[in-house]
Structures are given as C-alpha cells and as structure tokens.
N, C-alpha and C. Protein backbone atom coordinates (compact mmCIF):
# COMPACT_ATOMS: atom_id res chain seq x y z
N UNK A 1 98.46 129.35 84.94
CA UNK A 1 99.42 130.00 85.83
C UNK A 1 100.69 129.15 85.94
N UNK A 2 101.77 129.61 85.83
CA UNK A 2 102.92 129.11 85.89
C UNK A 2 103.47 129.17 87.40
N UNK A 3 104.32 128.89 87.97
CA UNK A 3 104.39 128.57 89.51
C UNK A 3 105.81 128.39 89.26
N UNK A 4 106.63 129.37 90.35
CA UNK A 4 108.22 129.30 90.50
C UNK A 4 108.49 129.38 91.52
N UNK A 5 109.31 128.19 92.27
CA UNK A 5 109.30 127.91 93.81
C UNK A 5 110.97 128.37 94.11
N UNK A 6 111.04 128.71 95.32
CA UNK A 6 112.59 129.20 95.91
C UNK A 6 112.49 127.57 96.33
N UNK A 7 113.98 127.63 96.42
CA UNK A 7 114.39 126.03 97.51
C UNK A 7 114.63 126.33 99.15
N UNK A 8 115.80 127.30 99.11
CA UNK A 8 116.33 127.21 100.60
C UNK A 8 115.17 127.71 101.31
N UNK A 9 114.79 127.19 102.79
CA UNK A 9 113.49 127.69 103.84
C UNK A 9 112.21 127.71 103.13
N UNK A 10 111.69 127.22 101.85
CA UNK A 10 110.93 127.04 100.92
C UNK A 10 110.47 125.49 101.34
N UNK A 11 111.10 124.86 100.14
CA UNK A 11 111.44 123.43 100.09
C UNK A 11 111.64 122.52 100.77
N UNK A 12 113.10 123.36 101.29
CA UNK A 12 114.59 122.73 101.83
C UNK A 12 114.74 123.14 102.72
N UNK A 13 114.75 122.76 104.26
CA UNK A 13 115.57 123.63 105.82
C UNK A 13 116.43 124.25 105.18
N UNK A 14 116.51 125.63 105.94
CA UNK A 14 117.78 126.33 105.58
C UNK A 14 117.69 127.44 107.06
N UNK A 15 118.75 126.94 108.09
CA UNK A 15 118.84 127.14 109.05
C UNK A 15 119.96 127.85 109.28
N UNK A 16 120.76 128.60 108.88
CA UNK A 16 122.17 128.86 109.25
C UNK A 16 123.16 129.12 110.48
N UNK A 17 121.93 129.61 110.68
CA UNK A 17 122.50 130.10 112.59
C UNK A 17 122.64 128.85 113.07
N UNK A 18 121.38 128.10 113.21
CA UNK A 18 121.61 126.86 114.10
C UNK A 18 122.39 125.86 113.34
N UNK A 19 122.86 125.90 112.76
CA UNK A 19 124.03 125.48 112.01
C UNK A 19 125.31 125.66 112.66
N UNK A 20 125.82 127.16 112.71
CA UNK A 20 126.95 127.67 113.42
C UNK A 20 126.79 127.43 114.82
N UNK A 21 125.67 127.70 115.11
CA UNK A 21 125.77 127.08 116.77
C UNK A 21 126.02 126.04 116.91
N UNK A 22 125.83 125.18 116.29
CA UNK A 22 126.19 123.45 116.24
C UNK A 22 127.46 123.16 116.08
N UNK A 23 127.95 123.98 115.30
CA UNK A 23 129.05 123.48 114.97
C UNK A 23 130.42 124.26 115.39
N UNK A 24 130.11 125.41 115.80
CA UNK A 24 130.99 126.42 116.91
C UNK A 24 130.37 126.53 117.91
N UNK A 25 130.15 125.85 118.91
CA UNK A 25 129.63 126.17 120.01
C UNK A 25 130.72 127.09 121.27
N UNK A 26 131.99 127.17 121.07
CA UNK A 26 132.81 128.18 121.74
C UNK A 26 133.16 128.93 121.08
N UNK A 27 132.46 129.80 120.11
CA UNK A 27 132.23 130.55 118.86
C UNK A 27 131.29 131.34 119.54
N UNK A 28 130.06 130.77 119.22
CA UNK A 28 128.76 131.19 118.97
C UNK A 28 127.73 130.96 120.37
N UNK A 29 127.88 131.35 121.76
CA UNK A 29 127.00 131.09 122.75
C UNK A 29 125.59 131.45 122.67
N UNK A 30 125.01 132.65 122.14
CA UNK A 30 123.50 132.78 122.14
C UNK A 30 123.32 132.81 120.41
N UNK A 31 121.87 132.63 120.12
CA UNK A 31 121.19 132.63 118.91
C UNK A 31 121.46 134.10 118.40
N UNK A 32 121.81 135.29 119.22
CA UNK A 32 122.01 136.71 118.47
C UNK A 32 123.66 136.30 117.68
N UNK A 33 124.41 135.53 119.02
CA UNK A 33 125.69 135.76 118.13
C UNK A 33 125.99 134.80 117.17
N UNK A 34 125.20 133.54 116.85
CA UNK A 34 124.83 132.75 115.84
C UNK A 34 124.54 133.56 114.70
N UNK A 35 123.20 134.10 114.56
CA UNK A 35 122.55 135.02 113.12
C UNK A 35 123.81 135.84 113.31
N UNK A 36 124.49 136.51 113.95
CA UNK A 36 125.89 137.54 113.40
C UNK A 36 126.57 136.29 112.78
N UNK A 37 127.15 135.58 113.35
CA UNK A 37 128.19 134.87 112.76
C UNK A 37 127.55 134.47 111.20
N UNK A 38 126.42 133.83 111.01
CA UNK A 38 125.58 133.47 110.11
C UNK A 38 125.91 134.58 108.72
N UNK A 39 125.43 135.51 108.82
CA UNK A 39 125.22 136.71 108.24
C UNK A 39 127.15 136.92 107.95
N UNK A 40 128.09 136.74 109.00
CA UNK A 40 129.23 137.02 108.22
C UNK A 40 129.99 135.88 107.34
N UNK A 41 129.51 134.77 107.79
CA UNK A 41 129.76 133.79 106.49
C UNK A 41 128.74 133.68 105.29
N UNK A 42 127.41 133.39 105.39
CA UNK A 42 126.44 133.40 104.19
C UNK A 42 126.49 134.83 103.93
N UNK A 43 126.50 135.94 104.00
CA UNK A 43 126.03 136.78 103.81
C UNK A 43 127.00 137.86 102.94
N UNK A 44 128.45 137.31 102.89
CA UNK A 44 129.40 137.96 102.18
C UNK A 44 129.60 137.18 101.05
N UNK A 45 130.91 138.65 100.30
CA UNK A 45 130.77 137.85 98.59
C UNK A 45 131.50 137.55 98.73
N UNK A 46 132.13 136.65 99.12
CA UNK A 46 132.95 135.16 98.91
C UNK A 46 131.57 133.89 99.14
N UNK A 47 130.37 133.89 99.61
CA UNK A 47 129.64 133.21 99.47
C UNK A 47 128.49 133.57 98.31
N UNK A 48 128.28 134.62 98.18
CA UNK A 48 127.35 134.91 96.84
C UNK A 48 128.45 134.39 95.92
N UNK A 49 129.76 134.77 95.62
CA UNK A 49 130.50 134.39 94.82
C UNK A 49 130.21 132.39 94.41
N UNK A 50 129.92 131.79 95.55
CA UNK A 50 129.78 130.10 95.74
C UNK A 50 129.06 129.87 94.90
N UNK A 51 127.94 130.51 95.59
CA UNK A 51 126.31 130.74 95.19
C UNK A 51 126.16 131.24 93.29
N UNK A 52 127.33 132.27 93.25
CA UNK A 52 126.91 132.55 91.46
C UNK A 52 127.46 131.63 90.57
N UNK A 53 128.91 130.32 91.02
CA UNK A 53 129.47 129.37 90.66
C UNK A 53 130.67 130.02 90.09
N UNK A 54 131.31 131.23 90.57
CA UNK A 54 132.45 131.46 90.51
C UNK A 54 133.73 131.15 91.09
N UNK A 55 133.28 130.63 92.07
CA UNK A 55 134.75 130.47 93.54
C UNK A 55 134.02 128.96 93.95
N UNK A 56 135.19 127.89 94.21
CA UNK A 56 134.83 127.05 94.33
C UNK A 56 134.56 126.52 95.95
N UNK A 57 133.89 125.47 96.32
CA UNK A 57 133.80 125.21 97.91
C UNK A 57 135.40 125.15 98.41
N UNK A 58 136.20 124.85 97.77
CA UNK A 58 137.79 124.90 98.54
C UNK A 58 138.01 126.39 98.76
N UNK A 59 137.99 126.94 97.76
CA UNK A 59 138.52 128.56 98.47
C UNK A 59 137.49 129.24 99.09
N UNK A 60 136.15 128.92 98.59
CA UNK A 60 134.77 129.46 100.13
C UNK A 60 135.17 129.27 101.53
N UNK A 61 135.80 128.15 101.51
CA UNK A 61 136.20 127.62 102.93
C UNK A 61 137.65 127.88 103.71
N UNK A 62 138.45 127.96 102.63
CA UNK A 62 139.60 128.44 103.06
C UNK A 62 139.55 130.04 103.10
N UNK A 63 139.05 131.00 102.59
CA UNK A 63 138.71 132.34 102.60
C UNK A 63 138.20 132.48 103.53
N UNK A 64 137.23 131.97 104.03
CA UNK A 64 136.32 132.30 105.18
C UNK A 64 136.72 132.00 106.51
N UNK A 65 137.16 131.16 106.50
CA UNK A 65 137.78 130.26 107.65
C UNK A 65 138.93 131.50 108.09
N UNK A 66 139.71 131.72 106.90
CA UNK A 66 140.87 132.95 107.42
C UNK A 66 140.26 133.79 107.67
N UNK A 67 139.22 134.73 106.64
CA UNK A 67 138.73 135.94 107.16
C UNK A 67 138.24 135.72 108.33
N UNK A 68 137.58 134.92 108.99
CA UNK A 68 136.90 134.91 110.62
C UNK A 68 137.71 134.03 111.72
N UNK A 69 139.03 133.66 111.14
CA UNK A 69 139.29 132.99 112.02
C UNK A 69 138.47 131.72 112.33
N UNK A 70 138.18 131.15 111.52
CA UNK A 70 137.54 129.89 112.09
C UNK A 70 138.45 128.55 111.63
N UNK A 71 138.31 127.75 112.56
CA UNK A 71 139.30 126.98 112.11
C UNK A 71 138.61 125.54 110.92
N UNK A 72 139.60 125.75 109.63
CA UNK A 72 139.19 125.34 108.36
C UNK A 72 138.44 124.13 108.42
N UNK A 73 139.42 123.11 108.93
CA UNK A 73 138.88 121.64 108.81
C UNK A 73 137.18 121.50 109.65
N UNK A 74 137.25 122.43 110.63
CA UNK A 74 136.28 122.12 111.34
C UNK A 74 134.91 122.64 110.63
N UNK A 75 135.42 123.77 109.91
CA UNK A 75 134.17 125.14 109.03
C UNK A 75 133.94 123.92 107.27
N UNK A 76 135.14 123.80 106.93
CA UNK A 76 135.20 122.30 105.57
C UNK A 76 134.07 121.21 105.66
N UNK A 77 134.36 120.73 106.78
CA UNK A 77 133.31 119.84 107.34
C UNK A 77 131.63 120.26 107.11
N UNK A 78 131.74 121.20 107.75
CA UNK A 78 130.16 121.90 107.75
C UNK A 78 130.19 122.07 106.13
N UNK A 79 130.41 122.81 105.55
CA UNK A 79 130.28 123.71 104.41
C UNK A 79 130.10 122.34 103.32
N UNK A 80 130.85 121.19 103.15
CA UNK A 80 130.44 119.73 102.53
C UNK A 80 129.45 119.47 102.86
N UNK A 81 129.08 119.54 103.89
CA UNK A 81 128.00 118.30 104.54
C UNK A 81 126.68 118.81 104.38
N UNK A 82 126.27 120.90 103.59
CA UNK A 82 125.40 121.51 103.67
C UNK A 82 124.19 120.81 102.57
N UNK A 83 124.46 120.10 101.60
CA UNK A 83 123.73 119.66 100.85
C UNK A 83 122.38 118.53 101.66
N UNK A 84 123.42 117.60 102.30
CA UNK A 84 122.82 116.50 102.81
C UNK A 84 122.43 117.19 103.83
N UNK A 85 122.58 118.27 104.34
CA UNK A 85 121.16 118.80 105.51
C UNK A 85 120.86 119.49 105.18
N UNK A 86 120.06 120.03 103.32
CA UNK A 86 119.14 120.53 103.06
C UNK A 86 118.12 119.34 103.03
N UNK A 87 117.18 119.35 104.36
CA UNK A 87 116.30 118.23 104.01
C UNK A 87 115.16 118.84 103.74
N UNK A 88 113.69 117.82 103.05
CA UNK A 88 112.86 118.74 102.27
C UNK A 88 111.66 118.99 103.64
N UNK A 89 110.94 120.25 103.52
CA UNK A 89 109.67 120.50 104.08
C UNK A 89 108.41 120.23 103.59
N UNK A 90 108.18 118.94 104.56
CA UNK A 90 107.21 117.79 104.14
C UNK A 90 105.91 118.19 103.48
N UNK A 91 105.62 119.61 104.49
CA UNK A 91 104.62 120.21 104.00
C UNK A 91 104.43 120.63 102.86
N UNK A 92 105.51 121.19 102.25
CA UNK A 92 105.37 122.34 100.87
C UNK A 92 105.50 121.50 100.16
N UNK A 93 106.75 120.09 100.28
CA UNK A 93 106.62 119.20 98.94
C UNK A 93 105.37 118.71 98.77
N UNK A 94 104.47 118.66 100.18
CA UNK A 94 103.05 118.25 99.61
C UNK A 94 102.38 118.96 99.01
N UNK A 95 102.63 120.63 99.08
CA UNK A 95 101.52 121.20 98.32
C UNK A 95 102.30 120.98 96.85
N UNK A 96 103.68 120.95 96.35
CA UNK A 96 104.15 120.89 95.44
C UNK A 96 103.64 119.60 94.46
N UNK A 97 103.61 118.40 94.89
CA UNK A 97 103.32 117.60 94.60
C UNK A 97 101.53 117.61 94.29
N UNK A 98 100.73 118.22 94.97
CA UNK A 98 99.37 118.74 94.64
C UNK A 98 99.45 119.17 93.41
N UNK A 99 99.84 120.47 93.01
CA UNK A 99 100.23 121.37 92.27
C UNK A 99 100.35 120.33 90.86
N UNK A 100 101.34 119.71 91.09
CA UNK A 100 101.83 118.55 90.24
C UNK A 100 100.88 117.59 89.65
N UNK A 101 99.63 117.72 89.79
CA UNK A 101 98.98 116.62 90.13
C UNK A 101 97.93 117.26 89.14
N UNK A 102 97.63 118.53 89.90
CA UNK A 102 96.62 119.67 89.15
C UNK A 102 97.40 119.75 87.41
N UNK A 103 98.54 119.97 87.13
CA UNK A 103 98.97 120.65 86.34
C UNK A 103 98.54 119.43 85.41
N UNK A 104 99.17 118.01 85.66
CA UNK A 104 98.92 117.02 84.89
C UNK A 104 97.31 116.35 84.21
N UNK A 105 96.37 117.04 85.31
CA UNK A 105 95.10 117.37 84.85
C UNK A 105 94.94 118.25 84.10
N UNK A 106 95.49 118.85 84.57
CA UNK A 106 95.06 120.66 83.35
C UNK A 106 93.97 121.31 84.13
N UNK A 107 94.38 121.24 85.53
CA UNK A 107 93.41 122.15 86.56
C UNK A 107 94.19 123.55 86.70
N UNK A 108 94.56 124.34 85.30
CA UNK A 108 95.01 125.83 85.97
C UNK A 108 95.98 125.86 86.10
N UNK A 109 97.40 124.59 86.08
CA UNK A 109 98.98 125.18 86.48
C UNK A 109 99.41 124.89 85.24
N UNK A 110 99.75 125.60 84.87
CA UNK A 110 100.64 125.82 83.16
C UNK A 110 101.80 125.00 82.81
N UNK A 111 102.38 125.59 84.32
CA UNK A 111 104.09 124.55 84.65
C UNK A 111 104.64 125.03 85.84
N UNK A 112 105.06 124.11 86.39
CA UNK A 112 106.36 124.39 87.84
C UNK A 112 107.27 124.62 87.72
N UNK A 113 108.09 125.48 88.19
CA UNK A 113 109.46 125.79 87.83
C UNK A 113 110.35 126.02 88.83
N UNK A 114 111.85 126.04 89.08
CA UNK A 114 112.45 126.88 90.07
C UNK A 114 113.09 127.60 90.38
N UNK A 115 113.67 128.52 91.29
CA UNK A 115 114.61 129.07 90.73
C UNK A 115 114.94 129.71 91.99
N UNK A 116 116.61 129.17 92.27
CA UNK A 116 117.21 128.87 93.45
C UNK A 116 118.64 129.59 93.33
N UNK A 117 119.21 130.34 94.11
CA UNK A 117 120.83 130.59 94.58
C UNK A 117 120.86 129.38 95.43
N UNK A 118 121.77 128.52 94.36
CA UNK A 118 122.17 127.04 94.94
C UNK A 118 123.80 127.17 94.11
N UNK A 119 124.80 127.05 94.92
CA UNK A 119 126.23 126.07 94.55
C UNK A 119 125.83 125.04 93.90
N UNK A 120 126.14 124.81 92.77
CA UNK A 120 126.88 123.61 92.16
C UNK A 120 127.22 122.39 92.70
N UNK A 121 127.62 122.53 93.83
CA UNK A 121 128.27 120.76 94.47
C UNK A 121 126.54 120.57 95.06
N UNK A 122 125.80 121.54 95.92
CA UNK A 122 124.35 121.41 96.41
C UNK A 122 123.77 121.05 95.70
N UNK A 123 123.27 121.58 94.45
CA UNK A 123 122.55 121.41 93.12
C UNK A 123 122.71 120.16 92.62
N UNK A 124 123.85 119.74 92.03
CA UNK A 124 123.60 118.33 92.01
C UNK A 124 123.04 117.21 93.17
N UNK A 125 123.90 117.44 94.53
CA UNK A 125 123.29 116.63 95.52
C UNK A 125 122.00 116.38 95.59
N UNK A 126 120.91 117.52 95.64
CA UNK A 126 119.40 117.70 95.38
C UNK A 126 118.89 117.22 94.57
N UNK A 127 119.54 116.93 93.40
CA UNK A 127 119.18 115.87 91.99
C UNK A 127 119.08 115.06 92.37
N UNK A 128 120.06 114.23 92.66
CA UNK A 128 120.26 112.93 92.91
C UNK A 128 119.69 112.29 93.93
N UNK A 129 119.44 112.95 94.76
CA UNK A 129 118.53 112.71 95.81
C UNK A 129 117.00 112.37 96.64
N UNK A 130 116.52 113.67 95.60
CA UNK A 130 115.03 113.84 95.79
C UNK A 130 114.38 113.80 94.59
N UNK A 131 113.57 112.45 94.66
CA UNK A 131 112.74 112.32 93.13
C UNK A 131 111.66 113.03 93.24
N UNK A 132 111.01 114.21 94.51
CA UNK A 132 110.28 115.16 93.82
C UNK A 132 110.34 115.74 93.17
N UNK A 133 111.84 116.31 93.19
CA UNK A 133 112.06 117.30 92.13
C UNK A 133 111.87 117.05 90.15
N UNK A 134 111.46 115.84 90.44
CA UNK A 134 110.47 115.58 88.79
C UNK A 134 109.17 115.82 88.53
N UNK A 135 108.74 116.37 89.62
CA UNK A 135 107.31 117.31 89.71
C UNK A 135 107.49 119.29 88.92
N UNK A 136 109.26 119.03 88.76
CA UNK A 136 109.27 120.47 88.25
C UNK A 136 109.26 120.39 86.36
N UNK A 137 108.49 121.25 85.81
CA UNK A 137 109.14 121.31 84.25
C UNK A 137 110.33 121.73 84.15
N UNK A 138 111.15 122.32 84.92
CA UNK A 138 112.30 122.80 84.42
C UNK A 138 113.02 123.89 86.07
N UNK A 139 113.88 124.59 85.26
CA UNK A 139 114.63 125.65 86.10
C UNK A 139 115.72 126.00 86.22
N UNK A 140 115.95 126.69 87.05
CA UNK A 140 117.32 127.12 87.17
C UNK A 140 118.15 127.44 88.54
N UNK A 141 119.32 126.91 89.02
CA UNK A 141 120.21 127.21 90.08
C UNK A 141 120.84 128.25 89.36
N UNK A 142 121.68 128.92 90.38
CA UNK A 142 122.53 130.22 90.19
C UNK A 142 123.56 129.62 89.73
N UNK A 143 124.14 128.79 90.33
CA UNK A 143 125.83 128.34 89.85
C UNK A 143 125.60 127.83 88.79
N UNK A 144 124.40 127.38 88.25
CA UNK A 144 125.23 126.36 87.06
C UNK A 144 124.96 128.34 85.33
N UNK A 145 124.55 129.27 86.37
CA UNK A 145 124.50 130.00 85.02
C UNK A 145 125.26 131.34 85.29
N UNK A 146 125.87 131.39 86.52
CA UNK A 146 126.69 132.70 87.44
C UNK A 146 125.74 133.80 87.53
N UNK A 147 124.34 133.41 88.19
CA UNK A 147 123.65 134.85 88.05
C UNK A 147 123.48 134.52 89.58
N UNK A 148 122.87 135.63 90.34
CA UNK A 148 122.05 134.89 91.82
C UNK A 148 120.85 136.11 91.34
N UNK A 149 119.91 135.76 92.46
CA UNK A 149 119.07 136.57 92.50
C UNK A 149 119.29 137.39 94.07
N UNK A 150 118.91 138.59 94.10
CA UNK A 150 117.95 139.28 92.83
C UNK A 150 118.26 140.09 91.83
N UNK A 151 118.58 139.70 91.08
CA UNK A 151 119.59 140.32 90.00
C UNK A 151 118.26 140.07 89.40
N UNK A 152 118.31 140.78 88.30
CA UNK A 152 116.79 141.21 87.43
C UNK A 152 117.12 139.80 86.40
N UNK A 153 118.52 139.92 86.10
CA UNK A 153 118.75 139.15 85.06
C UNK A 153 118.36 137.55 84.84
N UNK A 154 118.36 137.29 86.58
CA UNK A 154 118.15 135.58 86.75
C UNK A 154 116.75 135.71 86.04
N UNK A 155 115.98 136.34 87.00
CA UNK A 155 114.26 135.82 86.70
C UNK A 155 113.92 136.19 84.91
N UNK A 156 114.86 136.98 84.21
CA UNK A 156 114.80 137.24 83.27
C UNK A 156 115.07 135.77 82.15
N UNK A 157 116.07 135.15 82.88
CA UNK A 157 116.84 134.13 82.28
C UNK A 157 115.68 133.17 82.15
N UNK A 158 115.13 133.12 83.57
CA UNK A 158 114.04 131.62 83.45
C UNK A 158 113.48 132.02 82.42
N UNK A 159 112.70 133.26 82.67
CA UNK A 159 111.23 133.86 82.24
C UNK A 159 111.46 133.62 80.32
N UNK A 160 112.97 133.38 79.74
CA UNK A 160 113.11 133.52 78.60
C UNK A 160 113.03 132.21 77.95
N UNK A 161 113.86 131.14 78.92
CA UNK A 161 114.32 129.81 78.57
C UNK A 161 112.62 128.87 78.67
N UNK A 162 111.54 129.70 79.41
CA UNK A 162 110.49 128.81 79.73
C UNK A 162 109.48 129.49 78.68
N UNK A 163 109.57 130.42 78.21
CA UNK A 163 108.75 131.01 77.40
C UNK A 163 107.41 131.72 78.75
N UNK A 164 107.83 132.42 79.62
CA UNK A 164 107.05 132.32 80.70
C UNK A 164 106.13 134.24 80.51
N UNK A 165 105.18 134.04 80.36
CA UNK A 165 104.10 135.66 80.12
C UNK A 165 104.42 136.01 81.72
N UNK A 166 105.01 136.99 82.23
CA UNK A 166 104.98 137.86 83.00
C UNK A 166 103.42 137.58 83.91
N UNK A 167 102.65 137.61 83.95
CA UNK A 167 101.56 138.32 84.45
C UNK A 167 100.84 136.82 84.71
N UNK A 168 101.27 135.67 83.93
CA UNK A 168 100.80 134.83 84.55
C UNK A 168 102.12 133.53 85.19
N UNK A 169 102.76 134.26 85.76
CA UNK A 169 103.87 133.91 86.51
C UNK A 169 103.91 134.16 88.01
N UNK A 170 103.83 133.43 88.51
CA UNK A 170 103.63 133.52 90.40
C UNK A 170 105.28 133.33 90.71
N UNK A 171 105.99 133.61 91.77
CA UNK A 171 107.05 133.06 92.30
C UNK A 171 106.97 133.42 93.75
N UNK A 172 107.42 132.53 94.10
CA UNK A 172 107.44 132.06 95.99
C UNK A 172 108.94 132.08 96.62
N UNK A 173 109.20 133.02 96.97
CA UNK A 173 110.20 132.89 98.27
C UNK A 173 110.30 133.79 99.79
N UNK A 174 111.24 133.19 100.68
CA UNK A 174 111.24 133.54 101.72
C UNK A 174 111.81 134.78 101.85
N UNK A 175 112.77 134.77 101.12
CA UNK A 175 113.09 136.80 101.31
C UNK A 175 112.40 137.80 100.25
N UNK A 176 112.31 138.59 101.13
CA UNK A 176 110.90 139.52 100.40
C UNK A 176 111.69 140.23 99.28
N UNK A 177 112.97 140.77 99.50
CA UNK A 177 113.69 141.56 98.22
C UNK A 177 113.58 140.36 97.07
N UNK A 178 113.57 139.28 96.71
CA UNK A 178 113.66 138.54 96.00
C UNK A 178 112.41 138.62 95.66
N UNK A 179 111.07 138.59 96.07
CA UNK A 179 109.88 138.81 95.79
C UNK A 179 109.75 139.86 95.03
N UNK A 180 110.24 141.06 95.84
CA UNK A 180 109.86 142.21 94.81
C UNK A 180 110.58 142.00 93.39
N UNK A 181 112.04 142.02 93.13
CA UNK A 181 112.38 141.68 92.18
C UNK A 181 111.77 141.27 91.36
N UNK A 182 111.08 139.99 92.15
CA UNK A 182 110.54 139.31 90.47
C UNK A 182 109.03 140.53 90.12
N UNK A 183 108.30 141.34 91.40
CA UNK A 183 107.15 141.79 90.69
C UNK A 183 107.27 142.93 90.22
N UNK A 184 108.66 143.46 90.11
CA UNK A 184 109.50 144.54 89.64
C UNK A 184 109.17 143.93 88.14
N UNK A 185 109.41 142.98 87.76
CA UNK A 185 109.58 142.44 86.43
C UNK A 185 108.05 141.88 85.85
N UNK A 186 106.95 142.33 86.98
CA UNK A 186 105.56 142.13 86.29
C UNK A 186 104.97 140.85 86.88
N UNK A 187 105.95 139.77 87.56
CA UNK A 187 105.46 138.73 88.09
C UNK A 187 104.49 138.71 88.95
N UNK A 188 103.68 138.05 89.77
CA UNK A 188 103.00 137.95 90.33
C UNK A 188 103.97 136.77 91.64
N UNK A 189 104.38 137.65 93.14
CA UNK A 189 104.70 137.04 94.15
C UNK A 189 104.14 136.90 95.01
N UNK A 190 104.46 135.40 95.52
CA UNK A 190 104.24 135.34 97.64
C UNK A 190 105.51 135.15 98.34
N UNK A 191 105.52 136.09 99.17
CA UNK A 191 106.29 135.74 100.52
C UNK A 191 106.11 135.07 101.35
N UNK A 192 107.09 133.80 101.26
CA UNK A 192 106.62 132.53 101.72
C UNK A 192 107.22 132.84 103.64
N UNK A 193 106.25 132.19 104.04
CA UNK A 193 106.25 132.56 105.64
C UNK A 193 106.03 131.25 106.32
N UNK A 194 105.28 130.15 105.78
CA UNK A 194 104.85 128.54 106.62
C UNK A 194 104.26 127.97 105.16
N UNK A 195 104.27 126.68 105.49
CA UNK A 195 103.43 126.47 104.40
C UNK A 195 102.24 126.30 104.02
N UNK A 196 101.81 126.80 105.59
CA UNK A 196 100.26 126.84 106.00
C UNK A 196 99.76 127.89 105.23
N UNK A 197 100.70 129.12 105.51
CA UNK A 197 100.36 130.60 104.74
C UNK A 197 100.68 130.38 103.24
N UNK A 198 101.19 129.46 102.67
CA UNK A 198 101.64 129.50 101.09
C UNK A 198 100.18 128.82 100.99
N UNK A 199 99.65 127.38 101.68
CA UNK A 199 99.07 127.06 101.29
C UNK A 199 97.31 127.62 100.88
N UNK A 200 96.93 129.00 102.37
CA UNK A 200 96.31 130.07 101.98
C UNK A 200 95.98 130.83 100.83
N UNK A 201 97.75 131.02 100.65
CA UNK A 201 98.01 132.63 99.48
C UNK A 201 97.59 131.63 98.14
N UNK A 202 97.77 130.21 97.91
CA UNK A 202 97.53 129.48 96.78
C UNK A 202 96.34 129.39 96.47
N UNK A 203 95.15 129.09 97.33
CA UNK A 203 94.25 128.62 97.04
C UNK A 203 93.22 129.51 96.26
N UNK A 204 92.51 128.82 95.32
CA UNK A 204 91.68 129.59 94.85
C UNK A 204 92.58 129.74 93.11
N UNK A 205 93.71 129.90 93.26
CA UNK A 205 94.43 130.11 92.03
C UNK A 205 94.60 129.48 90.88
C-alpha cells in the first residue's frame, strides 16, 4: 500500500481564523467573523493563485490587503511568518514516522508520499526545517508544479511521477472534496478528522 499524506491540519497546524483573530483583533471580534474573514483571504483566487505558484507573496499581500482593506504591513507580516507557524502535529508525525518504520521493514507500506497546496516560499521553509519529512519517498507541493488540488490533474501528476497503481493508493486529508477527488480517480481515501481517528482508519492496513 502506498500512503499519501495532506500537510495543512494533517501534519502541520493550519488554523486560519485564529490566525486573523490574532492578528486583527479590531477586525475580527468573534470566531464567526474570524472563519468569514478567513475564507475571504484563504479562500479566494488571488490565494489559490499563491498556492498554484503563479502570483507571488508580494502581490498576495498587496492584492488582498487592498481588496479587504486590511492594512498591508500589518497582513505582510502575517502572510511571511505563515511557514514558521506551520508547526508539526506530534501525533500524526508519530504515526508517520511508524509507517516509516513499517515500510523500511517491508511490513505492507510500499511508499509515503505527499501531496500538499503549499506556496513555494512555505515549501521550502518545511524542508529545511523538519527532518521528518525524510520519512517521505517523494511528492509533490502545488507551487513548485502550478496545479492545486482538487484538480484531477495534481493526483494524476503524483500517481504518474511515483509509478503509483490506483487501487493500492490510500490518501489522507482534511477536506473531504479533496478526498473524493482522489477516489474519483480509483484511490483509496481517509478523511482525516484527529489523529486518533487516522490512527483507527489505518490500522489493520
């Protein structure tokens, strides 16, 4: 079985709201108007655009900042600093690192893989940073190939570059359209929810 992990809320915190609340707090007073605000910066294409490695973090930030009125230097700040507070979830790198462990035995994991809507300036940061990520055979971020998911084409891209059989391909992430996608394409998904529940949906596999 081959194994393809999401990063953001996977891996990696990926908090956005409480992000904007933090950092607009005469912005953003309750957690409803946080996830709005959230949803109108991550959630538009000037940020999928980040995310596919078309538009760079200077005009993400200066675009956005105008479209919402937020003021730049203060939104710049955040939007740099997002790498270094993707920190990892202790839990899942442990089951990852399990996984890792199994595969190098030849207990059943074929290969690890990933495959993430990550920016370019993030993507590297995460390299350089976290020597788990040498528990993966390989993968792919969005920016460094301009696809995001769920575009059929990303999971297509891994599934080609890894030599990966459909049917014995698992992939794990937190948003469920991304799930289906990949079992649109024959994969075998979990919708990752804790890593208590990943660590459930794994076992036995």
């Amino acid at each position: 079985m081959n194994i393809v992990f999401d990063f953001g809320a996977v891996l990696f915190t990926w908090q956005p709201a409480q992000l904007l609340l933090q950092t607009f707090p005469e912005r953003v007073g309750t957690p409803a108007q946080a996830a709005q605000l959230a949803h109108q910066v991550f959630g538009h294409a000037d940020w999928h655009d980040f995310d596919r490695g078309v538009l760079s973090m200077e005009a993400v930030i200066s675009q956005t900042a105008r479209r919402l009125d937020l003021p730049q230097e203060v939104l710049g700040r955040l939007i740099e600093s997002i790498g270094a507070r993707l920190t990892p979830i202790t839990d899942t790198v442990a089951l990852l690192e399990a996984l890792h462990q199994r595969r190098v035995a030849g207990d059943g994991i074929a290969g690890l893989y990933y495959l993430s809507n990550m920016p370019v300036p993030y993507a590297r940061f995460l390299e350089a940073h976290h020597a788990f990520l040498r528990c993966f055979d390989g993968g792919i971020f969005s920016g460094d190939v301009h696809q995001v998911k769920p575009d059929p084409a990303l999971y297509q891209l891994l599934q080609s570059r890894y030599a990966l059989e459909p049917a014995h391909t698992l992939f794990i992430d937190d948003l469920r359209a991304n799930v289906e996608a990949a079992t649109a394409l024959g994969w075998q998904g979990i919708h990752f929810e804790s890593p208590q529940q990943l660590a459930l949906a794994l076992s036995g596999r």
